[in-house]
C-alpha atoms as a PDB file:
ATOM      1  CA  UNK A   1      18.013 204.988 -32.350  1.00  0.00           C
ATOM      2  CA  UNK A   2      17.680 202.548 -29.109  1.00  0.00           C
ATOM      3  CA  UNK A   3      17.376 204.107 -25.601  1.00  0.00           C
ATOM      4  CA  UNK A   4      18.451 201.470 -22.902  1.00  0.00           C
ATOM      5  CA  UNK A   5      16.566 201.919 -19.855  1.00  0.00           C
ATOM      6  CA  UNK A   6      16.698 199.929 -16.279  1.00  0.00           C
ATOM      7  CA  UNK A   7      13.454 197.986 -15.536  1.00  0.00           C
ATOM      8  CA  UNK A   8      13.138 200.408 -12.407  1.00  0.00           C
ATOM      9  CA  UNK A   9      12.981 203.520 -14.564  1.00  0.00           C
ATOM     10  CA  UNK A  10      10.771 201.959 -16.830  1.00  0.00           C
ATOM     11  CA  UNK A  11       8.077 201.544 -13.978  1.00  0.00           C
ATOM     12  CA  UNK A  12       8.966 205.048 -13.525  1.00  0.00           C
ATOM     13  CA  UNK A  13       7.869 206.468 -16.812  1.00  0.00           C
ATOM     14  CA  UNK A  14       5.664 203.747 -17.931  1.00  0.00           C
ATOM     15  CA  UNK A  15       3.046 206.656 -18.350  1.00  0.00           C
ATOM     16  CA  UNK A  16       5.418 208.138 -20.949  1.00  0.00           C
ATOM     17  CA  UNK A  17       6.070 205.277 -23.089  1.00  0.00           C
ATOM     18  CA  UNK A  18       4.345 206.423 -26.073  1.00  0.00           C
ATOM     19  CA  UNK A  19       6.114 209.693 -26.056  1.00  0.00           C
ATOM     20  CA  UNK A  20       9.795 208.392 -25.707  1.00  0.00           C
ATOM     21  CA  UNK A  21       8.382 205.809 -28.548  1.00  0.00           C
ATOM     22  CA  UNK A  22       8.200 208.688 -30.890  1.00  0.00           C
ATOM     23  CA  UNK A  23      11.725 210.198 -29.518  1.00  0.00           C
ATOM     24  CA  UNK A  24      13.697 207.353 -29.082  1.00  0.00           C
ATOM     25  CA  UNK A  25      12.099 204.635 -31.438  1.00  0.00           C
ATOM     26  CA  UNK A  26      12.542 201.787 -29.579  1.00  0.00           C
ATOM     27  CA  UNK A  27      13.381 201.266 -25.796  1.00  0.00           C
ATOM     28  CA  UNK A  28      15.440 198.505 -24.598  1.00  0.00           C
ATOM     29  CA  UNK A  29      14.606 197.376 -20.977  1.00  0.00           C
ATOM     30  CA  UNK A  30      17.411 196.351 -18.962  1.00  0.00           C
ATOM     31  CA  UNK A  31      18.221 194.110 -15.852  1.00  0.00           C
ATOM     32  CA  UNK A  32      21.256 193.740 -13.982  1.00  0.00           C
ATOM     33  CA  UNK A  33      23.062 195.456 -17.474  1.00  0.00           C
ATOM     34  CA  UNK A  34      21.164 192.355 -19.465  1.00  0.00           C
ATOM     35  CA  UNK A  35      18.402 193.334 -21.918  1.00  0.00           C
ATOM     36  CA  UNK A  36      15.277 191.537 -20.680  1.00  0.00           C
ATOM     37  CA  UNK A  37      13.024 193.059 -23.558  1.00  0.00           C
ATOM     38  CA  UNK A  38      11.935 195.523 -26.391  1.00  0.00           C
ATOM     39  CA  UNK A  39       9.639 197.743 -26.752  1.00  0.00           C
ATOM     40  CA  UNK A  40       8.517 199.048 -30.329  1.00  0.00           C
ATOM     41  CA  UNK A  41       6.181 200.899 -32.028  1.00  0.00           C
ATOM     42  CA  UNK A  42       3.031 199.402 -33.476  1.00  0.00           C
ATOM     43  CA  UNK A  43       3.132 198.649 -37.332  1.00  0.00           C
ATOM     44  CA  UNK A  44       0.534 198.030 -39.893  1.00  0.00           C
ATOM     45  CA  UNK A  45       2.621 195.761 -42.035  1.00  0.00           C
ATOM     46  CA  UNK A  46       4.433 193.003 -39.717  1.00  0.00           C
ATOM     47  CA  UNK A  47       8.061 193.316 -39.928  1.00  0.00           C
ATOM     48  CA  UNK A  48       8.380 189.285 -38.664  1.00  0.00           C
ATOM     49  CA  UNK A  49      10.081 187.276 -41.089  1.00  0.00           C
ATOM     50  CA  UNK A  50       7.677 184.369 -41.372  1.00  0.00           C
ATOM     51  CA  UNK A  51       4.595 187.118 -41.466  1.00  0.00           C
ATOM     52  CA  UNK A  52       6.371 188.911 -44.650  1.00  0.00           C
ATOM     53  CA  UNK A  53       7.021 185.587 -46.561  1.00  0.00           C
ATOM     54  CA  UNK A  54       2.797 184.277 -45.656  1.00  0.00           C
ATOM     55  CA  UNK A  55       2.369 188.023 -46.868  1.00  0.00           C
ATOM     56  CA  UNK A  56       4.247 188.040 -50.645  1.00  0.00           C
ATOM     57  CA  UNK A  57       1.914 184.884 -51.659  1.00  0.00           C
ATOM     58  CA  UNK A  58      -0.729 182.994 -49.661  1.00  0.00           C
ATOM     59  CA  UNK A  59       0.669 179.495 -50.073  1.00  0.00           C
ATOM     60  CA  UNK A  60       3.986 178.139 -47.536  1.00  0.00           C
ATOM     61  CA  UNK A  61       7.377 179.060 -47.935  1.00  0.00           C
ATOM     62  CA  UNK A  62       9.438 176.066 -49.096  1.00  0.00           C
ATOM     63  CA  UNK A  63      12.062 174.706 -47.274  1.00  0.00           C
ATOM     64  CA  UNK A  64      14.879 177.009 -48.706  1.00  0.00           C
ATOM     65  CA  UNK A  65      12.793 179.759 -47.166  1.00  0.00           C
ATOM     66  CA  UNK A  66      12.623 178.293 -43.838  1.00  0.00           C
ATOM     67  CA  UNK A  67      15.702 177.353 -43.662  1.00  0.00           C
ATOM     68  CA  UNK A  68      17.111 181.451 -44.727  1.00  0.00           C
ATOM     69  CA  UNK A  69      14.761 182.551 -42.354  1.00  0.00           C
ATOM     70  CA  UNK A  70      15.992 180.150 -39.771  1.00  0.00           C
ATOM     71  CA  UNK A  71      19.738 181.173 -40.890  1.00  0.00           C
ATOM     72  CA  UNK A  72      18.664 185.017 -40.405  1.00  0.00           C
ATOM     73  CA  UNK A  73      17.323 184.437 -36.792  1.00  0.00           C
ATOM     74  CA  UNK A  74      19.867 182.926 -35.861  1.00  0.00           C
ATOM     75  CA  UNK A  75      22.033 185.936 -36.631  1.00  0.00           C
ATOM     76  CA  UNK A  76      20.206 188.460 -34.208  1.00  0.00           C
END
């Protein structure tokens, strides 16, 4: 679950942000109503695309890879 915040109150409770991290999960920092960034919680195992496909084998992904992972960016 996502907790949208304004960039103001983020300032505010900046000294909190690892607590509401483990409440909310992630916290969404907006700007005039437009999200200017993310915040998440630190992972062990990366959770980017291109890290998990350099992670299954240690050569390059081929170009069908790049281009689904290209495809599946372009959907977020």
């Amino acid at each position: 679950m996502s907790k949208y915040i304004s960039a103001k109150e983020f300032r505010q409770r900046f000294p909190y942000v690892a607590e509401d991290l483990k409440r909310w999960g992630e916290i969404v920092v907006l700007k005039r109503s437009k999200p200017l960034f993310k915040v998440v919680p630190f992972e062990e195992f990366p959770t980017d695309l291109l890290d998990r496909a350099a992670m299954e084998d240690n050569s390059q992904p081929d170009l069908q890879e790049i281009s689904r992972i290209v495809h599946k960016l372009r959907e977020i």
